[in-house]
N, C-alpha and C. Protein backbone atom coordinates (compact mmCIF):
# COMPACT_ATOMS: atom_id res chain seq x y z
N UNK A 1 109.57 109.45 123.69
CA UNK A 1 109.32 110.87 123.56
C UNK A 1 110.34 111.50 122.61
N UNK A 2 109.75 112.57 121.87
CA UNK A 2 110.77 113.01 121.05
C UNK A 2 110.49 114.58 121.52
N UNK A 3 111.60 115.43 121.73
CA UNK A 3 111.23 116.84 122.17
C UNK A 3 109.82 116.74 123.00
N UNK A 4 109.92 115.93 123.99
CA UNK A 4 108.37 116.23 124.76
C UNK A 4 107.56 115.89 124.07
N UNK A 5 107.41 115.32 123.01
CA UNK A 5 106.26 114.70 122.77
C UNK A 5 106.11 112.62 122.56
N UNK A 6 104.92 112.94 123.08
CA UNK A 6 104.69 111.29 123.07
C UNK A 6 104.58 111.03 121.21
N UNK A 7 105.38 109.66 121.12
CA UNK A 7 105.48 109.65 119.22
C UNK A 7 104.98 107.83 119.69
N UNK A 8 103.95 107.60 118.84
CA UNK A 8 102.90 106.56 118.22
C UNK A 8 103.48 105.79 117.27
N UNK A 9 104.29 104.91 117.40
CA UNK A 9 105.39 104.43 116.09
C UNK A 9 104.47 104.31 115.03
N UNK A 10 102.80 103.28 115.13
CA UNK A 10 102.05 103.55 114.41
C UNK A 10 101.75 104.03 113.42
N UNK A 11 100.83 105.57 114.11
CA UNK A 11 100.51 106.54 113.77
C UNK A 11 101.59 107.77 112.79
N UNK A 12 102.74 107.10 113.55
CA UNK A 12 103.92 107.69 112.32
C UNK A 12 104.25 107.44 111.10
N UNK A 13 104.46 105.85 111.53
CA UNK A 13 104.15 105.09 109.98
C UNK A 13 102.93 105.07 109.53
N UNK A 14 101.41 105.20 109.61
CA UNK A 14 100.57 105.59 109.15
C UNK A 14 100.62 106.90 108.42
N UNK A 15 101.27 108.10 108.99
CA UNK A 15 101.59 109.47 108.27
C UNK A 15 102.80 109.79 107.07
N UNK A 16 103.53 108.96 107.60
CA UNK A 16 104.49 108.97 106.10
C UNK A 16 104.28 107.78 105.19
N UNK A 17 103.67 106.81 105.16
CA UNK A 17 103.06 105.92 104.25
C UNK A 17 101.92 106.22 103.62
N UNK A 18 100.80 106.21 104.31
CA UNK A 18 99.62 105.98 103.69
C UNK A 18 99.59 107.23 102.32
N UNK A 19 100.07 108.41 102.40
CA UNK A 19 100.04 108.93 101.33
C UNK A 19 100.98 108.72 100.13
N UNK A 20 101.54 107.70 99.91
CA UNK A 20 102.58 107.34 99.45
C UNK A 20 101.73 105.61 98.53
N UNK A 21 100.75 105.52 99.33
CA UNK A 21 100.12 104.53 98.88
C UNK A 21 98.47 104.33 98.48
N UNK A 22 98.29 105.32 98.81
CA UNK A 22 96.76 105.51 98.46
C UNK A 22 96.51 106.53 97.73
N UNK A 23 95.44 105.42 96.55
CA UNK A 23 95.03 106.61 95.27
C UNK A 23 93.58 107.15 95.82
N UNK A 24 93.35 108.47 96.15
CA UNK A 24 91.68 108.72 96.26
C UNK A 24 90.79 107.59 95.04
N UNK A 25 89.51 107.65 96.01
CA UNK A 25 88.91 107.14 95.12
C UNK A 25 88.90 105.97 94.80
N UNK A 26 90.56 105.24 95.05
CA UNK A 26 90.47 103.67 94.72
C UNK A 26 89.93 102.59 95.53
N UNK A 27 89.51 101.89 94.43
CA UNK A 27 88.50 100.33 95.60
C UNK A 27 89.84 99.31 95.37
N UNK A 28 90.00 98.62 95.89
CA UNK A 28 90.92 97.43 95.95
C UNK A 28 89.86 96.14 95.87
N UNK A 29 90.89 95.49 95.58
CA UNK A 29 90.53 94.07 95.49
C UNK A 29 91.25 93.37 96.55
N UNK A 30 91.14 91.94 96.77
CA UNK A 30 92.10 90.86 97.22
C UNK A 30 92.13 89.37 96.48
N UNK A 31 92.62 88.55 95.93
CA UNK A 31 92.92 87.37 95.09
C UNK A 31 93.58 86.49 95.72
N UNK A 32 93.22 85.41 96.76
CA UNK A 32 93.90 84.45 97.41
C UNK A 32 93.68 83.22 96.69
N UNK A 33 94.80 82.39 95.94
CA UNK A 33 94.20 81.04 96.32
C UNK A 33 95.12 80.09 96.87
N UNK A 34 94.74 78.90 97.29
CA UNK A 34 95.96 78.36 98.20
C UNK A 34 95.40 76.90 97.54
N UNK A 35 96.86 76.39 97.20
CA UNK A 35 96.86 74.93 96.54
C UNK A 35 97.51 73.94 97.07
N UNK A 36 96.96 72.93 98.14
CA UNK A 36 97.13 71.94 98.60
C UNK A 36 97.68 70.47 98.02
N UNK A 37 98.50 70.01 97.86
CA UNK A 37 98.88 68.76 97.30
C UNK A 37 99.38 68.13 98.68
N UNK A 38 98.84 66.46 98.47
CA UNK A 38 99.76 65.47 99.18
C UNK A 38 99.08 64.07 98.95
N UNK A 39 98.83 63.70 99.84
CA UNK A 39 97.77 62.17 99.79
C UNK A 39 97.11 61.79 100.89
N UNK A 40 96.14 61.57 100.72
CA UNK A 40 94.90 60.78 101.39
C UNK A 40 94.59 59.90 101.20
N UNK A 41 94.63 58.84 101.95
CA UNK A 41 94.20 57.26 101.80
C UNK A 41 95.26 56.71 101.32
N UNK A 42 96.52 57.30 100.90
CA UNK A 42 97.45 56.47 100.21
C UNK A 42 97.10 57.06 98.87
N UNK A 43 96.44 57.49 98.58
CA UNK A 43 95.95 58.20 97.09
C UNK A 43 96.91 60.08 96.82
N UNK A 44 97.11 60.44 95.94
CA UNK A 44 96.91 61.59 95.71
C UNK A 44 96.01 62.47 95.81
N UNK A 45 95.70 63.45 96.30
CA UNK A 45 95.37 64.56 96.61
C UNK A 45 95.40 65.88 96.67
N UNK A 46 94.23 66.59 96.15
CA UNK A 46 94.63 68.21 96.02
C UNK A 46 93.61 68.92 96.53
N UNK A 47 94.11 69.74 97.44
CA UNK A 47 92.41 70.74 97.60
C UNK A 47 93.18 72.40 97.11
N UNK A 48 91.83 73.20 96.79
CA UNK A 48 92.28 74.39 96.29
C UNK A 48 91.53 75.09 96.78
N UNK A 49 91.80 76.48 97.54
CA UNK A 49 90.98 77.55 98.33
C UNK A 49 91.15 78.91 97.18
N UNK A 50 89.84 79.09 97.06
CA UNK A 50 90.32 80.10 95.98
C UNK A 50 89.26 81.70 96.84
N UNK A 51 89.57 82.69 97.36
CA UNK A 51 88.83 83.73 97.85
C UNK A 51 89.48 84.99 96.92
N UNK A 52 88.14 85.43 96.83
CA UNK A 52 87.95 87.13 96.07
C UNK A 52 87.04 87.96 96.78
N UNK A 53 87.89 89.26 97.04
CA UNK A 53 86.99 90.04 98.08
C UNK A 53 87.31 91.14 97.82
N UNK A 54 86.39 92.29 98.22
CA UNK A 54 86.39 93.76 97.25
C UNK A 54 86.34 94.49 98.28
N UNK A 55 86.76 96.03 97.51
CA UNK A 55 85.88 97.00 98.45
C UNK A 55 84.68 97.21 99.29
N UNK A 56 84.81 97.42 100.50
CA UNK A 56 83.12 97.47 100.84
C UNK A 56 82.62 98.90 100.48
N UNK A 57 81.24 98.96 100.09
CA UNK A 57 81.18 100.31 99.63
C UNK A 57 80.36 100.54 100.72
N UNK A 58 79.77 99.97 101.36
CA UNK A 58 78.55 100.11 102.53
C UNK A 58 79.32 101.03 104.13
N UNK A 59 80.81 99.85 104.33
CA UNK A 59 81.29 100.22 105.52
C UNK A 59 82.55 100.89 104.95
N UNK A 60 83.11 100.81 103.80
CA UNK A 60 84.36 102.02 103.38
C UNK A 60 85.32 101.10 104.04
N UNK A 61 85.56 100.34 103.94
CA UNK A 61 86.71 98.95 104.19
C UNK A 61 87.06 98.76 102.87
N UNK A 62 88.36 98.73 102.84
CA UNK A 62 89.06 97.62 101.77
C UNK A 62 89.11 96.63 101.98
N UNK A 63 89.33 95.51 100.81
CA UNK A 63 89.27 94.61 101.14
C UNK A 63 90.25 93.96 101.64
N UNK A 64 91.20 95.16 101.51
CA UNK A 64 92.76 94.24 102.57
C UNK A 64 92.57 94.55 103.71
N UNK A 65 91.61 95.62 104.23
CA UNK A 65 91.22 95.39 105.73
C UNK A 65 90.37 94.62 106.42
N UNK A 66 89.26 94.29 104.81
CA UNK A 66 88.68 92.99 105.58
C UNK A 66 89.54 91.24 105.72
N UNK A 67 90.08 91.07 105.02
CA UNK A 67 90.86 89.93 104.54
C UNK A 67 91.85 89.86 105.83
N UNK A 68 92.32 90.91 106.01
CA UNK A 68 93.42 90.70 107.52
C UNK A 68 92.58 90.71 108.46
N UNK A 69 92.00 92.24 109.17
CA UNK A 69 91.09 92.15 110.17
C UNK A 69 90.22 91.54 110.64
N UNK A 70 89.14 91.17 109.29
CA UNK A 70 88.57 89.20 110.08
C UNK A 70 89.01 88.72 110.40
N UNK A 71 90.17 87.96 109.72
CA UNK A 71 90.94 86.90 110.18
C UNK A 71 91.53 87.13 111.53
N UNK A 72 91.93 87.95 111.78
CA UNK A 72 92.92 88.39 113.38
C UNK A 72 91.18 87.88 114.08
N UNK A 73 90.27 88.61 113.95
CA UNK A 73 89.20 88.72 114.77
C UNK A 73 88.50 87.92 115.11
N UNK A 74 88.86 86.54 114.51
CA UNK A 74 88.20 85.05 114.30
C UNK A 74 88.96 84.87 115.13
N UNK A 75 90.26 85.02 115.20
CA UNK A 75 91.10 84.05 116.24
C UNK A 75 91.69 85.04 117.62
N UNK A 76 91.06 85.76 117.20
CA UNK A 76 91.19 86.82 119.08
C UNK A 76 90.07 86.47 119.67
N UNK A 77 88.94 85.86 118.78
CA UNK A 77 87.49 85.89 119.77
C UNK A 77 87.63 84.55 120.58
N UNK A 78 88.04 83.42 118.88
CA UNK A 78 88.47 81.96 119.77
C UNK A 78 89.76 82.16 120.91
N UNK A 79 90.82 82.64 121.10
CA UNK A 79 91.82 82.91 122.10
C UNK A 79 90.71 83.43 123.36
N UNK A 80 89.97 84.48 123.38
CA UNK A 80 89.29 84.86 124.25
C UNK A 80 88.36 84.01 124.41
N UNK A 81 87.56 83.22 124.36
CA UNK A 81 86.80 81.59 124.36
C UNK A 81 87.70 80.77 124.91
N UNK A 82 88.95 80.66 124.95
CA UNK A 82 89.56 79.01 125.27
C UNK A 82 90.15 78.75 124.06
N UNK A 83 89.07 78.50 123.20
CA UNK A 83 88.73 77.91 122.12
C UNK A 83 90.73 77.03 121.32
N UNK A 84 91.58 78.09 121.84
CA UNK A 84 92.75 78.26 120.65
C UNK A 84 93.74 78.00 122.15
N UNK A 85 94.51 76.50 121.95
CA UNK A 85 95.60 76.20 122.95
C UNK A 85 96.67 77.48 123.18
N UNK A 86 96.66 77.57 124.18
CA UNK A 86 97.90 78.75 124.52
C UNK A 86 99.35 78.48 124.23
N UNK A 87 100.21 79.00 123.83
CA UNK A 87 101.33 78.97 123.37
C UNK A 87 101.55 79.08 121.93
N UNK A 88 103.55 78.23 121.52
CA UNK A 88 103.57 78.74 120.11
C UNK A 88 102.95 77.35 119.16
N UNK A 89 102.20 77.69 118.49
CA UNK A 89 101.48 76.32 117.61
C UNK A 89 100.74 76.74 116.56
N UNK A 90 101.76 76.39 115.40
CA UNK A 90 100.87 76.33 113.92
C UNK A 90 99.61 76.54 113.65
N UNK A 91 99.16 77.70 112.88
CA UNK A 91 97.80 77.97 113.11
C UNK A 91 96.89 76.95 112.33
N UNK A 92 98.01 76.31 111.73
CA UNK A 92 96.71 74.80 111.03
C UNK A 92 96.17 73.70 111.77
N UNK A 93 97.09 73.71 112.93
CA UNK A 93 96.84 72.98 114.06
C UNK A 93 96.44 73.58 115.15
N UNK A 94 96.23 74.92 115.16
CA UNK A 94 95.45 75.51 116.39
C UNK A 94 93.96 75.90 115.88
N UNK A 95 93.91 75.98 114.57
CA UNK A 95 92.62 76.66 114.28
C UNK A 95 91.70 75.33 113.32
N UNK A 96 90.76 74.99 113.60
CA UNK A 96 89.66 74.40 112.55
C UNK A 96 89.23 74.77 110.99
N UNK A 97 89.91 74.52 110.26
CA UNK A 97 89.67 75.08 108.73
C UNK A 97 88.36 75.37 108.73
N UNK A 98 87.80 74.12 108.71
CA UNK A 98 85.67 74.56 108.12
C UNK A 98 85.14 75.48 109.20
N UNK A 99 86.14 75.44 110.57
CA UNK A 99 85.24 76.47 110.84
C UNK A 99 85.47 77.91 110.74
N UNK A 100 86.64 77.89 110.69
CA UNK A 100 87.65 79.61 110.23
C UNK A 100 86.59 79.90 109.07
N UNK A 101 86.66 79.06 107.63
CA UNK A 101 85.91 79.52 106.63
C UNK A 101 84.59 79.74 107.06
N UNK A 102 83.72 79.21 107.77
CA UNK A 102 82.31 79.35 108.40
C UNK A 102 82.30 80.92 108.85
N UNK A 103 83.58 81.16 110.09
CA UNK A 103 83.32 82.46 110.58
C UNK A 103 83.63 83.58 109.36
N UNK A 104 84.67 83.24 108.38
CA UNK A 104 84.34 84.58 107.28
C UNK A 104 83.70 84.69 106.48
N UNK A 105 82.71 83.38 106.02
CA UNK A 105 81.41 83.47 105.73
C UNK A 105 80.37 84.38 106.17
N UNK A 106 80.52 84.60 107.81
CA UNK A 106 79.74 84.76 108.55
C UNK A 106 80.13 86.63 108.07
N UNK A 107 81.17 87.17 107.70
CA UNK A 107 81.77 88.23 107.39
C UNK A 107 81.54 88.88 106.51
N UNK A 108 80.69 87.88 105.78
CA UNK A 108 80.85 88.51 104.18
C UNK A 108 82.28 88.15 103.50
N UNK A 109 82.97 87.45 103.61
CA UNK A 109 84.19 86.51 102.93
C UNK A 109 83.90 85.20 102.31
N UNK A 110 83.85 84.92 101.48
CA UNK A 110 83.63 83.60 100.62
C UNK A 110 85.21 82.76 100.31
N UNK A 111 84.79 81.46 100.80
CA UNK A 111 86.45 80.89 100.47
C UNK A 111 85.40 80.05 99.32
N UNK A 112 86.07 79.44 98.59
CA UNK A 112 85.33 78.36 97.66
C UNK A 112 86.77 77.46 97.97
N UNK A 113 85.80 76.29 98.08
CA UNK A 113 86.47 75.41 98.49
C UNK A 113 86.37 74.36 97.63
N UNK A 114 87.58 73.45 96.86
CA UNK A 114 87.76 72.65 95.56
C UNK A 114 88.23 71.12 95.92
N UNK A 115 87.66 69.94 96.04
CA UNK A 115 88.40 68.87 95.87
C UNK A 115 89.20 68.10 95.41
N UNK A 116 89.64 67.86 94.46
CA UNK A 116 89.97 67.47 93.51
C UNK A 116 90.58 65.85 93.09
């Protein structure tokens, strides 16, 4: 409480930031790619995840709210399923790659996925 009032740490930092960071009008983008090296089979190996994701103009989402907020929402639904072992554990080892990419498929998120 500050002077009797209930304070939202949040909602505070939402009020002195967001205008500090947002242009009216602007669409955002997001540009991930993630580059894998090691070996398989005894061979060398590379895989490459490359995702691009935009403004939504339909639901008024950015795409940095879709890019985070799926992702949390994929793995709060599996936590609420079972699905995701309880405790502290690497999310490469708690979560299924093909199927993480499946569920932000399912989002409207495209990973492209590269062998190499």
């Amino acid at each position: 409480l500050i002077d009797n009032q209930e304070v939202i740490p949040r909602k505070v930092s939402h009020a002195l930031l967001e205008p500090k960071v947002t242009i009216p009008g602007d669409k955002d983008l997001v540009v991930i790619r993630v580059k894998c090296l090691g070996q398989k089979d005894g061979k060398d190996a590379e895989v490459i995840l490359d995702l691009i994701d935009y403004f939504d103009e339909h639901t008024g989402f950015t795409a940095m709210e879709r890019t985070t907020g799926w992702d949390a929402s994929i793995v709060a639904i599996m936590m609420a399923q079972g699905k995701i072992q309880k405790g502290a554990i690497p999310i490469e080892l708690a979560m299924p790659g093909d199927y993480f990419v499946e569920e932000l498929a399912k989002r409207g998120i495209k990973v492209t996925v590269k062998i190499v």
